[in-house]
Protein backbone atom coordinates (compact mmCIF):
# COMPACT_ATOMS: atom_id res chain seq x y z
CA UNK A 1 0.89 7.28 -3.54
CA UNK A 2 -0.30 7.21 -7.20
CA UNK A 3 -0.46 10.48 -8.84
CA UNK A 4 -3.45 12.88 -8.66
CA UNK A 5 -4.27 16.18 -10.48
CA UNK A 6 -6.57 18.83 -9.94
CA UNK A 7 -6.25 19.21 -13.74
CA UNK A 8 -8.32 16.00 -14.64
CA UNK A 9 -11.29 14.48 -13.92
CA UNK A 10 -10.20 11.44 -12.00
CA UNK A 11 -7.05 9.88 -10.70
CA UNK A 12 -5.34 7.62 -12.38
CA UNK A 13 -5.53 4.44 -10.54
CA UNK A 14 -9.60 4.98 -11.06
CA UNK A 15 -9.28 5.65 -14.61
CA UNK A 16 -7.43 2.68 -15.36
CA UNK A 17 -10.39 0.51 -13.64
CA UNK A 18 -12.92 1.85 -15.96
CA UNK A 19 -13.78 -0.07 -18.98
CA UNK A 20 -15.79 2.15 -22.08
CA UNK A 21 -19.23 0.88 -20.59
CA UNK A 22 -18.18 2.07 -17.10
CA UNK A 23 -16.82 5.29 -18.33
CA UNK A 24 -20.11 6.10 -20.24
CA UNK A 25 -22.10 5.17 -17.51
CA UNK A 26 -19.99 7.82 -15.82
CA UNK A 27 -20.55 11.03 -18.52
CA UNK A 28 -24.32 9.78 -18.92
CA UNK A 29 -24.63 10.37 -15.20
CA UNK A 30 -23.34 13.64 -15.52
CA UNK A 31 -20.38 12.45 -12.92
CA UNK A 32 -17.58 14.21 -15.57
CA UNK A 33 -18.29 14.68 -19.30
CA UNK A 34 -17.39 13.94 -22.44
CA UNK A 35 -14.68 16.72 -22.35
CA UNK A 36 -12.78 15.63 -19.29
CA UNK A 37 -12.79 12.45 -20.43
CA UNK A 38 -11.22 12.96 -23.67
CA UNK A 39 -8.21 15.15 -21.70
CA UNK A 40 -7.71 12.32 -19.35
CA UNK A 41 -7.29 10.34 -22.19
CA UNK A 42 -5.01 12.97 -24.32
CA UNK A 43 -3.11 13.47 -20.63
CA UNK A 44 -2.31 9.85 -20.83
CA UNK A 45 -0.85 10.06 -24.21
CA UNK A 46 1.33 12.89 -22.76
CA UNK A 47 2.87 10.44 -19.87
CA UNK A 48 3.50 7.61 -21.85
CA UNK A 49 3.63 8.29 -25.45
CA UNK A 50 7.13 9.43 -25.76
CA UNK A 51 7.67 5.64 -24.39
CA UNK A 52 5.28 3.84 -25.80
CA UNK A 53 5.17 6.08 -29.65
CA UNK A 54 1.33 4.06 -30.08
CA UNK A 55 -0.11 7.54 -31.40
CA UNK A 56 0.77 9.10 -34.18
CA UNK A 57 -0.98 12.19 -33.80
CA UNK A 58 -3.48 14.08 -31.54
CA UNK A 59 -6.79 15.95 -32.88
CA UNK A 60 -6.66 18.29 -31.10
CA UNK A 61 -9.82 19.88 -31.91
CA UNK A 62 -11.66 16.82 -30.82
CA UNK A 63 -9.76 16.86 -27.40
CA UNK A 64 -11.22 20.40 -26.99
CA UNK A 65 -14.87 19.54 -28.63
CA UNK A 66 -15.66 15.91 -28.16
CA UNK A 67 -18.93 16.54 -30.45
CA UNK A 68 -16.79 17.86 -33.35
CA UNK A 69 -17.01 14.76 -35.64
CA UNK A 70 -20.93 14.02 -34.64
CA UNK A 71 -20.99 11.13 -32.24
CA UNK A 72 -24.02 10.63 -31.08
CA UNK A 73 -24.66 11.34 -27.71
CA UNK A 74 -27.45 8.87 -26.71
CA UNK A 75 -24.85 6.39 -28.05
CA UNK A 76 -24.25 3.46 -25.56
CA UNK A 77 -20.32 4.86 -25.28
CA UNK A 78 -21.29 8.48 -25.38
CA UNK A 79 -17.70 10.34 -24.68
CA UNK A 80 -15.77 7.28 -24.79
CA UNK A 81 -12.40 8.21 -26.23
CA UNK A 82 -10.92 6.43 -28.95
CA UNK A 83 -8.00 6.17 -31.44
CA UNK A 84 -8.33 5.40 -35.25
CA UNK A 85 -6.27 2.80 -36.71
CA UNK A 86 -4.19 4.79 -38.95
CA UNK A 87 -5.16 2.65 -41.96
CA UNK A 88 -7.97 1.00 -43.39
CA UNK A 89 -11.83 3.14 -42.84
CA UNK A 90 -11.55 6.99 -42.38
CA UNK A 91 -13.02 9.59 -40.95
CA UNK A 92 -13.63 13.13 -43.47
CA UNK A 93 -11.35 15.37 -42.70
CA UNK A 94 -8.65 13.45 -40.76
CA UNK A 95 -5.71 12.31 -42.12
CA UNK A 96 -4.33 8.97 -42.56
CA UNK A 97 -1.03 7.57 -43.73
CA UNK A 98 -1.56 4.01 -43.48
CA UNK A 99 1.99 4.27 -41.70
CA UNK A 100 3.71 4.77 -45.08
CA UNK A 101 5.34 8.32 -46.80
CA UNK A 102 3.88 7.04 -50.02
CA UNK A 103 0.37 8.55 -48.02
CA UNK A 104 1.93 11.26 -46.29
CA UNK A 105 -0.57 14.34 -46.17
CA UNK A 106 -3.60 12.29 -47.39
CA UNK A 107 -6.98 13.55 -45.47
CA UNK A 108 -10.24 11.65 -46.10
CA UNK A 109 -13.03 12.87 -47.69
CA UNK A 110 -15.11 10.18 -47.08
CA UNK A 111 -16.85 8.59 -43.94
CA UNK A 112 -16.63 5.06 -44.29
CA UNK A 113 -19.79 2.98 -42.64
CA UNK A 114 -17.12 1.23 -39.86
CA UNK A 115 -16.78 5.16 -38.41
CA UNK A 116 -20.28 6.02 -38.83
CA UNK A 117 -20.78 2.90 -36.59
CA UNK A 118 -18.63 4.23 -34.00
CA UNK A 119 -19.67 7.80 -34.20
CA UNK A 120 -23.41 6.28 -34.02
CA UNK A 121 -22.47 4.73 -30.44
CA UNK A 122 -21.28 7.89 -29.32
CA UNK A 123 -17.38 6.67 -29.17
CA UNK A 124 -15.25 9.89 -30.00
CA UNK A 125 -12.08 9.82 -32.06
CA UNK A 126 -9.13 11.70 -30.78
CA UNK A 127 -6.25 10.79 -32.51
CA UNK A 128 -4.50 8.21 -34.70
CA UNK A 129 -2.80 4.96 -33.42
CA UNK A 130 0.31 3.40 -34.98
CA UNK A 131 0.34 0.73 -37.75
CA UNK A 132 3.55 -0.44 -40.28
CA UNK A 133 3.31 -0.16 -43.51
CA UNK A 134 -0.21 -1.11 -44.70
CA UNK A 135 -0.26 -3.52 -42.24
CA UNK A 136 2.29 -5.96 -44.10
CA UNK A 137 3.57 -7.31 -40.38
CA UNK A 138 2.90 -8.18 -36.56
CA UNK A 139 5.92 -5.62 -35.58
CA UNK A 140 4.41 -1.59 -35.21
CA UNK A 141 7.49 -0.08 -36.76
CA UNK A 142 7.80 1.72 -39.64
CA UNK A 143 9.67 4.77 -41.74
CA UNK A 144 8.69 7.85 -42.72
CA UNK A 145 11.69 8.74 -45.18
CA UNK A 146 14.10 9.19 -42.34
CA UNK A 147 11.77 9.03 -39.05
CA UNK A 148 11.33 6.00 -37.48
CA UNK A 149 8.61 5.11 -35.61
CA UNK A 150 9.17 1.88 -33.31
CA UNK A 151 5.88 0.76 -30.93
CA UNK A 152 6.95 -0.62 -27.96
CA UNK A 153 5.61 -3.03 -25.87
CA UNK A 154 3.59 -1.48 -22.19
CA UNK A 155 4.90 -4.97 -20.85
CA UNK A 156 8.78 -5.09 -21.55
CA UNK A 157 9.79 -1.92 -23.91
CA UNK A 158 12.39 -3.24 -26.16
CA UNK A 159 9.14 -5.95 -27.41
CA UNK A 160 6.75 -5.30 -29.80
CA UNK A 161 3.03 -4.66 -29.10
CA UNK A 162 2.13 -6.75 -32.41
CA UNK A 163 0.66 -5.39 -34.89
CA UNK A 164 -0.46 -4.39 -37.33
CA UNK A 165 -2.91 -2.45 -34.81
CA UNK A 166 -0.14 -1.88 -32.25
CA UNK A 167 -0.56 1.32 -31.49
CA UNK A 168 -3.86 0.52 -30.24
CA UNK A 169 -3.26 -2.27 -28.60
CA UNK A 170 -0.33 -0.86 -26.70
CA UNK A 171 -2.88 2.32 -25.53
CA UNK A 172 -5.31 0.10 -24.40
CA UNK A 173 -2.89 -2.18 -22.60
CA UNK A 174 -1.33 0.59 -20.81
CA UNK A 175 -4.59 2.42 -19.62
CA UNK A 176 -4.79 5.41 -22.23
CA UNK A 177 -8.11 4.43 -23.01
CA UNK A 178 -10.00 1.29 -22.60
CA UNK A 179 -10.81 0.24 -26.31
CA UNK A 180 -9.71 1.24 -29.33
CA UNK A 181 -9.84 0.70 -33.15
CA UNK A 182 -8.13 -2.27 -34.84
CA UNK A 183 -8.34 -4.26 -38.06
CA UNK A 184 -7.17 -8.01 -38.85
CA UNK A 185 -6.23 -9.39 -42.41
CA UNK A 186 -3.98 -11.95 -40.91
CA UNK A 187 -4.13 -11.80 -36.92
CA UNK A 188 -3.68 -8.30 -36.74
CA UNK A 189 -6.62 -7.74 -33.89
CA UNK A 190 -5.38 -11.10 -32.34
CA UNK A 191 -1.64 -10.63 -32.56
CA UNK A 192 -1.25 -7.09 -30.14
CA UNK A 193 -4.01 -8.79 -28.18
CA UNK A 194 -2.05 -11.68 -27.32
CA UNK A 195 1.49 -9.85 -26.35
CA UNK A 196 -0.14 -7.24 -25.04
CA UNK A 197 -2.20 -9.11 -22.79
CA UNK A 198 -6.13 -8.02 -23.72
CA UNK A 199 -9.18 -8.94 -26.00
CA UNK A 200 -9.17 -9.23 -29.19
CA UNK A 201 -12.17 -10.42 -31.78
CA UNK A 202 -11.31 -10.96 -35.82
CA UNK A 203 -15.28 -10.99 -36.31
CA UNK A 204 -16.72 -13.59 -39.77
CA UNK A 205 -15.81 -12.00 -43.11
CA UNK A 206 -19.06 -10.26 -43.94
CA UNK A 207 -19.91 -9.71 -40.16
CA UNK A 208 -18.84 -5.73 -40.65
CA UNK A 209 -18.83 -3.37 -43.00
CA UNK A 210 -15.90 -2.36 -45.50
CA UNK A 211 -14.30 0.67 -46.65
CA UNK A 212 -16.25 1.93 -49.34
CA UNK A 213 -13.35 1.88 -51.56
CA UNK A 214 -13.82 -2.50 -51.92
CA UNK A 215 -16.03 -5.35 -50.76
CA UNK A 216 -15.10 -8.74 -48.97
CA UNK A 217 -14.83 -10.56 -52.17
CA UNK A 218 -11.94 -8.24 -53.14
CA UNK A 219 -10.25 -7.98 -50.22
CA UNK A 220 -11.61 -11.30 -48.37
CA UNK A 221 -9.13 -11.74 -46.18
CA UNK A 222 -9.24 -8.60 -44.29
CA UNK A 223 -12.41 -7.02 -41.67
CA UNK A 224 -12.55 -4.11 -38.81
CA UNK A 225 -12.91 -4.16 -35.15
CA UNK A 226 -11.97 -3.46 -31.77
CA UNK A 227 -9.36 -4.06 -29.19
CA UNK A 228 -10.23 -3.35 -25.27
CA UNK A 229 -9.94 -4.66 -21.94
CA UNK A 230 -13.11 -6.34 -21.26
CA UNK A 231 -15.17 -8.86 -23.25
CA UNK A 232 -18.55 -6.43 -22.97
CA UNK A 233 -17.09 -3.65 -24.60
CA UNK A 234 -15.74 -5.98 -27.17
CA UNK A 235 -19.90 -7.22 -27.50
CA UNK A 236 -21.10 -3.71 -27.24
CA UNK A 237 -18.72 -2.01 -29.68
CA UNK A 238 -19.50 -5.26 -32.28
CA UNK A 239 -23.53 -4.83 -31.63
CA UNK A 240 -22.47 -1.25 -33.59
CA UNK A 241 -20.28 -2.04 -35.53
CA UNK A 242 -22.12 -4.38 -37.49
CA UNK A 243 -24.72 -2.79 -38.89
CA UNK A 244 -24.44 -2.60 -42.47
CA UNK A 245 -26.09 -0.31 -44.90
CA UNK A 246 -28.18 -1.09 -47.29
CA UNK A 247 -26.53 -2.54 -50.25
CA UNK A 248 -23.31 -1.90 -48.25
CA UNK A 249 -21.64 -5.09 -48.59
CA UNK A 250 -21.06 -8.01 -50.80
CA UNK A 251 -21.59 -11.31 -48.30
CA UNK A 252 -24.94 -10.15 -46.68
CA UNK A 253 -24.58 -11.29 -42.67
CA UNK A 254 -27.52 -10.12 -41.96
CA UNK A 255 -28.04 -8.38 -38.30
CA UNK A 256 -27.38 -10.91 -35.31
CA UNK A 257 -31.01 -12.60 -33.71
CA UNK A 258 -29.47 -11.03 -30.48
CA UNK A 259 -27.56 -8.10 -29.19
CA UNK A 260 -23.92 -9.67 -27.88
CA UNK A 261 -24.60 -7.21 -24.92
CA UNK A 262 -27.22 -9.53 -24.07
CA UNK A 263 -26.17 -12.96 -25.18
CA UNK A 264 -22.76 -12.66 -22.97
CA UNK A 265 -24.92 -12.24 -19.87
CA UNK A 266 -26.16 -16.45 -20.32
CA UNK A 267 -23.41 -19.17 -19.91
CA UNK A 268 -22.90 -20.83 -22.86
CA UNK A 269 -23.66 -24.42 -21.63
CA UNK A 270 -21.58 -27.36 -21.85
CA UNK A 271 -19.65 -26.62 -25.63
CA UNK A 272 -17.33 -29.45 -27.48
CA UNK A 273 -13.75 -28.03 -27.72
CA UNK A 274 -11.61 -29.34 -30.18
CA UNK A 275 -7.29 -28.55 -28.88
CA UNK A 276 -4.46 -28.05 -30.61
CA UNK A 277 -0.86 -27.07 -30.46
CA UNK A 278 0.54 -28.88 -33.67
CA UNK A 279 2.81 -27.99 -36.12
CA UNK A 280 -0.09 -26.62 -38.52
CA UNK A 281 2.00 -27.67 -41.51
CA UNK A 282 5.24 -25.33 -40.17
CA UNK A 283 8.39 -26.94 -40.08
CA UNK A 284 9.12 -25.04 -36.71
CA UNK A 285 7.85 -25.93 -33.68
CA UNK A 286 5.29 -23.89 -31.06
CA UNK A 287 7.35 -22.37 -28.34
CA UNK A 288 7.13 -24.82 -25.76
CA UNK A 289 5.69 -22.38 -23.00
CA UNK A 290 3.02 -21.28 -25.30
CA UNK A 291 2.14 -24.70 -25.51
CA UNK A 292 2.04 -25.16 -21.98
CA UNK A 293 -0.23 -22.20 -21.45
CA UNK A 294 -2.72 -23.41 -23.81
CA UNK A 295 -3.17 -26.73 -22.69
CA UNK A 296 -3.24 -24.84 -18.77
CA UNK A 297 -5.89 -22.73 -20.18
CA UNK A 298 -8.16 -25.91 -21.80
CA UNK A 299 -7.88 -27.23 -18.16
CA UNK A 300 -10.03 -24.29 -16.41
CA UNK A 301 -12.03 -24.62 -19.39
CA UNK A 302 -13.04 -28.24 -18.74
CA UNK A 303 -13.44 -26.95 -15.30
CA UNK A 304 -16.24 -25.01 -16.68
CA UNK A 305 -17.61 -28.11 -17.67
CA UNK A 306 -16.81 -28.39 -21.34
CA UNK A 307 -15.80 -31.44 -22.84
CA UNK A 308 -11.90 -31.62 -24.38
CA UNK A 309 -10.86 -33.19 -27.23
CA UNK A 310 -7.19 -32.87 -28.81
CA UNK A 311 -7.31 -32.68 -32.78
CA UNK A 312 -4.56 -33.64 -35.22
CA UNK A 313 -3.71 -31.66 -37.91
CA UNK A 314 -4.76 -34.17 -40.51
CA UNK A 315 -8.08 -33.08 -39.52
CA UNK A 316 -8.46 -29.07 -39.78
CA UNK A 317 -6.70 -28.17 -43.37
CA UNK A 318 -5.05 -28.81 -46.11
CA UNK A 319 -1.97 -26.93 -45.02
CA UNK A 320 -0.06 -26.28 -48.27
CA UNK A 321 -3.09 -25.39 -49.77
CA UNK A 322 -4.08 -22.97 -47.20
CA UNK A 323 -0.87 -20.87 -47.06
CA UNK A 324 -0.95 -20.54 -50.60
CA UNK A 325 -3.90 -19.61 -51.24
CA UNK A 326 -3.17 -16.63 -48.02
CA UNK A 327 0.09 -16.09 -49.83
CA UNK A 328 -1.08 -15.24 -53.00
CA UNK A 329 -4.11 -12.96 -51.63
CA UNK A 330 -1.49 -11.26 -49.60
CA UNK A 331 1.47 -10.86 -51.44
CA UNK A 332 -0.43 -10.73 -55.13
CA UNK A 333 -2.39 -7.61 -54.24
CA UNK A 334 1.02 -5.88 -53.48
CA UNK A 335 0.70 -5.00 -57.43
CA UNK A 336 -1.14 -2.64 -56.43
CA UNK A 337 1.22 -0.20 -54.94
CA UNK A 338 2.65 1.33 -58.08
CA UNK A 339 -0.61 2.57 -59.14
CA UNK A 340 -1.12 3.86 -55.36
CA UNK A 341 2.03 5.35 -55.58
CA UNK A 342 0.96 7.34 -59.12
CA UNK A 343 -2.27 8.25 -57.63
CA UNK A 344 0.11 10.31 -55.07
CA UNK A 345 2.27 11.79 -57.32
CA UNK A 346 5.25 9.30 -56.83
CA UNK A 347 6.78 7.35 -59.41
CA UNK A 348 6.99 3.36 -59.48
CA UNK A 349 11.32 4.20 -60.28
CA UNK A 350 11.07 6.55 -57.03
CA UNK A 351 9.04 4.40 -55.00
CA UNK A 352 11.78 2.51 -52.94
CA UNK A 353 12.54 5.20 -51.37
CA UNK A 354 9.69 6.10 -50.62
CA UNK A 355 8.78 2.09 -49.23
CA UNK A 356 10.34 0.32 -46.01
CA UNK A 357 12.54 -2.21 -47.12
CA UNK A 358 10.37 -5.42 -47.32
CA UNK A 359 7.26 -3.12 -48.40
CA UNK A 360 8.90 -3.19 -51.44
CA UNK A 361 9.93 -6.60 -51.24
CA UNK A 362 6.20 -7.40 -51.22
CA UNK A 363 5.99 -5.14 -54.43
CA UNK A 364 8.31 -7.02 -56.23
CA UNK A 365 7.36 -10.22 -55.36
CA UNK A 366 3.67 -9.50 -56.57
CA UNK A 367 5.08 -9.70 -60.07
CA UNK A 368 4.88 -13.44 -60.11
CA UNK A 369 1.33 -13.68 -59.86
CA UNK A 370 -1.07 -13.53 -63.02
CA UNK A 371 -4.23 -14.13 -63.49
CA UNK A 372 -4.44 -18.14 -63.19
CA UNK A 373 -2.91 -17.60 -59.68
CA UNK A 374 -6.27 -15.88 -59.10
CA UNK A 375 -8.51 -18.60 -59.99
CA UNK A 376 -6.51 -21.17 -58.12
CA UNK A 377 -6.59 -18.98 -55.30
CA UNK A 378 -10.50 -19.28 -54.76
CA UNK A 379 -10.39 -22.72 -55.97
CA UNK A 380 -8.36 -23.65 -53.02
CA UNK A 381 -10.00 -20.84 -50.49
CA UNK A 382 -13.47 -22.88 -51.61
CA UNK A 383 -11.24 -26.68 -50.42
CA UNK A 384 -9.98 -25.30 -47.24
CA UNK A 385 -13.40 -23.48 -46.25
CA UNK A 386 -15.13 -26.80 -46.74
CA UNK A 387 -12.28 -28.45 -44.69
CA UNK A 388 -13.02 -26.37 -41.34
CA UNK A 389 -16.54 -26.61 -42.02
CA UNK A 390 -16.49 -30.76 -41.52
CA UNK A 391 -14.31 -30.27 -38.87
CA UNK A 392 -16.46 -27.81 -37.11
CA UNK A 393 -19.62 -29.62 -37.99
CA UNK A 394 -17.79 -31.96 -34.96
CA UNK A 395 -16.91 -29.38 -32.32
CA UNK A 396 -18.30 -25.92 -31.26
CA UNK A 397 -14.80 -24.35 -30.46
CA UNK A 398 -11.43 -24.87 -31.69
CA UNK A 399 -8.35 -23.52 -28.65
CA UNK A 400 -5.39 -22.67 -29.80
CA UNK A 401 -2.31 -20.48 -29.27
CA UNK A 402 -3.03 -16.93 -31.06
CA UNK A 403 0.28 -17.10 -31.65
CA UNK A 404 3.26 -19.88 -32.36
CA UNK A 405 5.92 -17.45 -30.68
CA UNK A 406 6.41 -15.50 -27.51
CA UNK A 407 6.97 -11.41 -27.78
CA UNK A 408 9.81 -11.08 -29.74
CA UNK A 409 11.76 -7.59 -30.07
CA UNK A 410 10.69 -4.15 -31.22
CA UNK A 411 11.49 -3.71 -34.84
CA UNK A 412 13.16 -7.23 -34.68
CA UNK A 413 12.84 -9.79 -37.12
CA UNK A 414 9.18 -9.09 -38.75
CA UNK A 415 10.43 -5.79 -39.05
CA UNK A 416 9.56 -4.28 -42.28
CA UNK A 417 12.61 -2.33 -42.07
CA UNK A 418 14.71 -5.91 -42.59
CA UNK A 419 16.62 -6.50 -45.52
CA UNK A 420 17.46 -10.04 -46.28
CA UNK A 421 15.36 -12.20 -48.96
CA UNK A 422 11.91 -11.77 -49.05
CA UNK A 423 10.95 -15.63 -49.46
CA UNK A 424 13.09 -16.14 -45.68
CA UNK A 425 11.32 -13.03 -44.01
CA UNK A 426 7.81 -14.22 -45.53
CA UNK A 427 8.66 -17.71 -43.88
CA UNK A 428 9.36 -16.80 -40.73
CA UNK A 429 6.15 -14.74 -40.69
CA UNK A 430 4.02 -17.50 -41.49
CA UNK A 431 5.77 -19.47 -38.94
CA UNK A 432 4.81 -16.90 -36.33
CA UNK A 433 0.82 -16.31 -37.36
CA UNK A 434 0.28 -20.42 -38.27
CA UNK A 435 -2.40 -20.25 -35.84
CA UNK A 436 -4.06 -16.45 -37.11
CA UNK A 437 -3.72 -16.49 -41.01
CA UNK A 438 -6.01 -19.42 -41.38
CA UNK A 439 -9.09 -17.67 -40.02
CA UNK A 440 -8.61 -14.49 -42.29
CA UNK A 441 -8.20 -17.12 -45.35
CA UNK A 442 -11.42 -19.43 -44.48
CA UNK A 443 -13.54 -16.16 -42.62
CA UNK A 444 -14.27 -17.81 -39.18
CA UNK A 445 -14.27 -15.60 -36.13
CA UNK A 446 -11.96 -15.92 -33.72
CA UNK A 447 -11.10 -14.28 -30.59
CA UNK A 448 -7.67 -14.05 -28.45
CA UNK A 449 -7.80 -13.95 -24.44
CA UNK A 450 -4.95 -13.23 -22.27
CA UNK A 451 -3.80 -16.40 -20.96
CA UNK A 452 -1.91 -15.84 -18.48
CA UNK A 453 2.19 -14.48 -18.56
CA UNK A 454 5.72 -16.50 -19.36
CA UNK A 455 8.64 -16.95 -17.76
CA UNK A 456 9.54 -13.35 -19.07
CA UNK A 457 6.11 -11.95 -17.42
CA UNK A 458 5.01 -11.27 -20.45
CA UNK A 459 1.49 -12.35 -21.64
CA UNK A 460 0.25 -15.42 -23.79
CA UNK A 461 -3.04 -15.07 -25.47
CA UNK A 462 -5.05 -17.91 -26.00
CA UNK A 463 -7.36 -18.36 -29.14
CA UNK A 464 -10.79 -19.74 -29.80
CA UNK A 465 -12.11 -19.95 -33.04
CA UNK A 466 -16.00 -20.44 -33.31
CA UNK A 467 -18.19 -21.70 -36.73
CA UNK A 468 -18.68 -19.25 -39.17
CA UNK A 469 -21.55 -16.28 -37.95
CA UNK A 470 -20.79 -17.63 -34.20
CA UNK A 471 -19.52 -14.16 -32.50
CA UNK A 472 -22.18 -14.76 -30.05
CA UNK A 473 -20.65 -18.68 -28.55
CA UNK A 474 -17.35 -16.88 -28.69
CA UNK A 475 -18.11 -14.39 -26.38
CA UNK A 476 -20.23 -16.42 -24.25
CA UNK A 477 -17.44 -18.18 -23.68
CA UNK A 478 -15.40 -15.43 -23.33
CA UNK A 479 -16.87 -13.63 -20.51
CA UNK A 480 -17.08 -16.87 -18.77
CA UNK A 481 -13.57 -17.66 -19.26
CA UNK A 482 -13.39 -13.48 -17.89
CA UNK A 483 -15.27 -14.33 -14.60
CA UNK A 484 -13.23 -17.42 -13.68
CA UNK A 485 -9.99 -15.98 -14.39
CA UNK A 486 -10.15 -12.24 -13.98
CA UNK A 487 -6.82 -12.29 -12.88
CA UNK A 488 -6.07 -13.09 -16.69
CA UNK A 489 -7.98 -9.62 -17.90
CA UNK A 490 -6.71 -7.00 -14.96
CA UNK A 491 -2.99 -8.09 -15.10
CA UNK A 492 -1.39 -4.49 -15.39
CA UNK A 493 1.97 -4.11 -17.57
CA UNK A 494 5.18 -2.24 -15.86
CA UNK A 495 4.12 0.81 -17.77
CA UNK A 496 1.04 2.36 -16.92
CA UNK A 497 -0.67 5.76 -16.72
CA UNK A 498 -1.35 4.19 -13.04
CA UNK A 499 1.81 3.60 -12.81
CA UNK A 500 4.31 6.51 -14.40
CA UNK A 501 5.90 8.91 -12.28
């Protein structure tokens, strides 16, 4: 019998069925409130955290007070618990580390508009999830000077969730909560989607708000969002998320013509999907059961009635000139980190230790880059934007794998805590996210769906890319692809808060 408690609000097995819309519905109905939902959620992090390590810490004080930090409680997710990313927008008064000991101690004093977004739809933050080092990799492990912190995967735990939102991915995916805050400069929304079998949206560069610390043009290949279980929380949370403040970023979107609540309710009609599995200018191969799974999922979508149409390579970028251009955004703004580390009291001769290993490998390499790199950079992010654009001036979707690899180990080889050349590490990453990096360089949305599991039963996530300022198709299509497979979306990993003992 699954486990009950007089303690909580709900059992276990019923929890896990709720997605955030369902569980408002729930607290605006006065069936349990905001409180009992937020110690479900914290009793959840008591089962499996110790397993799982996706939470860095508890607030504890929001766990006891739901209204503490202000949501707004005639918000659409009124009580909805949540975890912040532990890097990128803040909340005053809570701390953030950005999963480094260069920011150990560091507690916002600033709201940044992404939080007053979720606060504004009532969604209330109880804790922080796990992320490596500012993000630098897919694999949720970093080092605190001596304490390591290794996510693991709800599905098999000696993988990886992804990353670099892992810890929230891995929460959602094992039924702590049912969305939770994630951010994507090169897949890493998509990435702990995809192995850990749920939805995630990289939304168009301008499409939400930054930190107020730096605009898109500064840090263009980077934006906020969610990760959850269903594809109408994913709508709902981006119908908030998106609003923008006046003056409050540099590429003005503009507010969608349509709620995505609302547009995901329509079909989208019969769409022109462009496929492909290539090499994407990588001189590895896709796994060959990724592969397989993608070109399995394009069949139930020309089941829905959409027209198929495989496209070579030749045809999307100019690959060299799209990874360097990435590579040099990436890597370049690395030179940063000295000056971070001053502004903390640390300095640049003490700073390995303070750095996982290939953190400062990205330091160091930043060196080569001057200020010509710069202007080539945006000469060739202007080519390769233009590229897509003819290509998707020809389809309304491009499917392909999120990512090139199946769920490799926990703090394995995109490990920040390697140590082996930077150039071969870098390599291998861009081998892995051939399929992600390319939307964070040109700016297109892009969302990744489970797909189904591997011979490992572990998941695949499959990824659609839509024009630039096309959320809207994407999710269409989305919760269509939801209703004809739902077996996809409710596939429950091994560990589980419905599951543990």
């Amino acid at each position: 019998m699954p486990e009950t408690s007089t303690t909580l609000a709900m059992g276990w097995d019923e929890w896990a069925r709720l997605d955030g819309i369902a569980l408002a519905d729930l607290i605006r109905s006065g069936q349990i409130t905001a409180r009992e939902a937020a110690a479900q959620a914290a009793a959840g992090v008591a089962r499996l955290n110790p397993k799982l390590e996706a939470v860095v810490a508890m607030f504890d004080d929001a766990v006891a007070d739901p209204d503490i930090d202000g949501p707004n409680r005639n918000g659409p997710f009124y009580g909805v618990p949540i975890f912040l990313k532990d890097l990128g927008s803040t909340l005053k008064g809570r701390p953030q580390d950005s999963g480094s000991a260069t920011m150990a101690g560091f507690v916002a004093t600033t709201t940044d508009p992404v939080l007053e977004n979720f606060l504004g739809a009532g969604l209330v933050p109880i804790g922080r999830s796990t992320t490596p080092e500012f993000g630098l990799t897919f694999d949720t492990t970093t080092d605190y000077r001596g304490r390591v912190v290794v996510s693991r995967n709800p599905w098999d735990l000696t993988r990886t969730p992804g990353g670099s939102s892992g810890g929230s991915a891995a929460a959602v995916a094992a039924g702590i909560v049912p969305l939770s805050m994630a951010s994507d400069g090169g897949g890493s929304i998509r990435i702990p989607a995809a192995f850990c079998g749920i939805v995630g949206l990289k939304p168009s560069r301008g499409r939400i708000p930054h930190v107020l610390s730096r605009n898109e043009f500064a840090a263009r290949v980077s934006t906020e969002g969610v990760i959850s279980r269903t594809v109408r929380d994913t709508a709902l949370a981006l119908d908030h998320m998106s609003r923008t403040p006046s003056g409050g970023t540099f590429i003005a979107m503009g507010r969608p013509a349509e709620p995505y609540i609302d547009v995901i309710a329509r079909p989208p009609g019969k769409l022109r999907i462009g496929l492909s599995t290539g090499d994407w200018g990588r001189a590895t191969r896709t796994d060959p059961e990724v592969a397989a799974r993608i070109r399995a999922f394009a069949l139930v979508l020309e089941g829905l009635g959409h027209s198929m149409q495989e496209i070579p390579d030749a045809d999307i970028w100019d690959f060299p000139m799209l990874y360097g251009s990435f590579i040099t955004q990436w890597v370049g703004s690395r030179a940063l980190f000295p000056r971070l580390a001053a502004s903390r009291g640390i300095d640049e001769a003490d700073l390995p230790q303070f750095c996982n290993p290939m953190t400062w490998q990205h330091t160091l390499a930043a060196s080569a880059y001057d200020k010509f790199d710069i202007y080539n950079m945006m000469t060739a992010n202007n080519a390769v934007t233009r590229q897509i654009g003819r290509l998707m001036d020809r389809i309304d979707i491009l499917l392909v794998p999120t990512l090139a690899i199946r769920v490799p180990e926990a703090n394995g080889p995109y490990s920040l805590l390697r140590d082996e050349p930077f150039e071969v590490w870098m390599e291998r990453l861009l081998d892995a996210i051939r399929y992600t990096a390319p939307c964070n360089e040109t700016g297109l949305p892009a969302i990744s769906l489970p797909a189904g599991l591997d011979s490992d039963n572990l998941p695949i996530g499959a990824q659609l890319y839509g024009n630039f300022g096309r959320e809207d198709l994407l999710l269409q299509l989305a919760a269509q692809i939801e209703q004809a497979k739902p077996d996809w979306f409710t596939a429950m990993p091994p560990v589980h808060v419905a599951k543990a003992g």
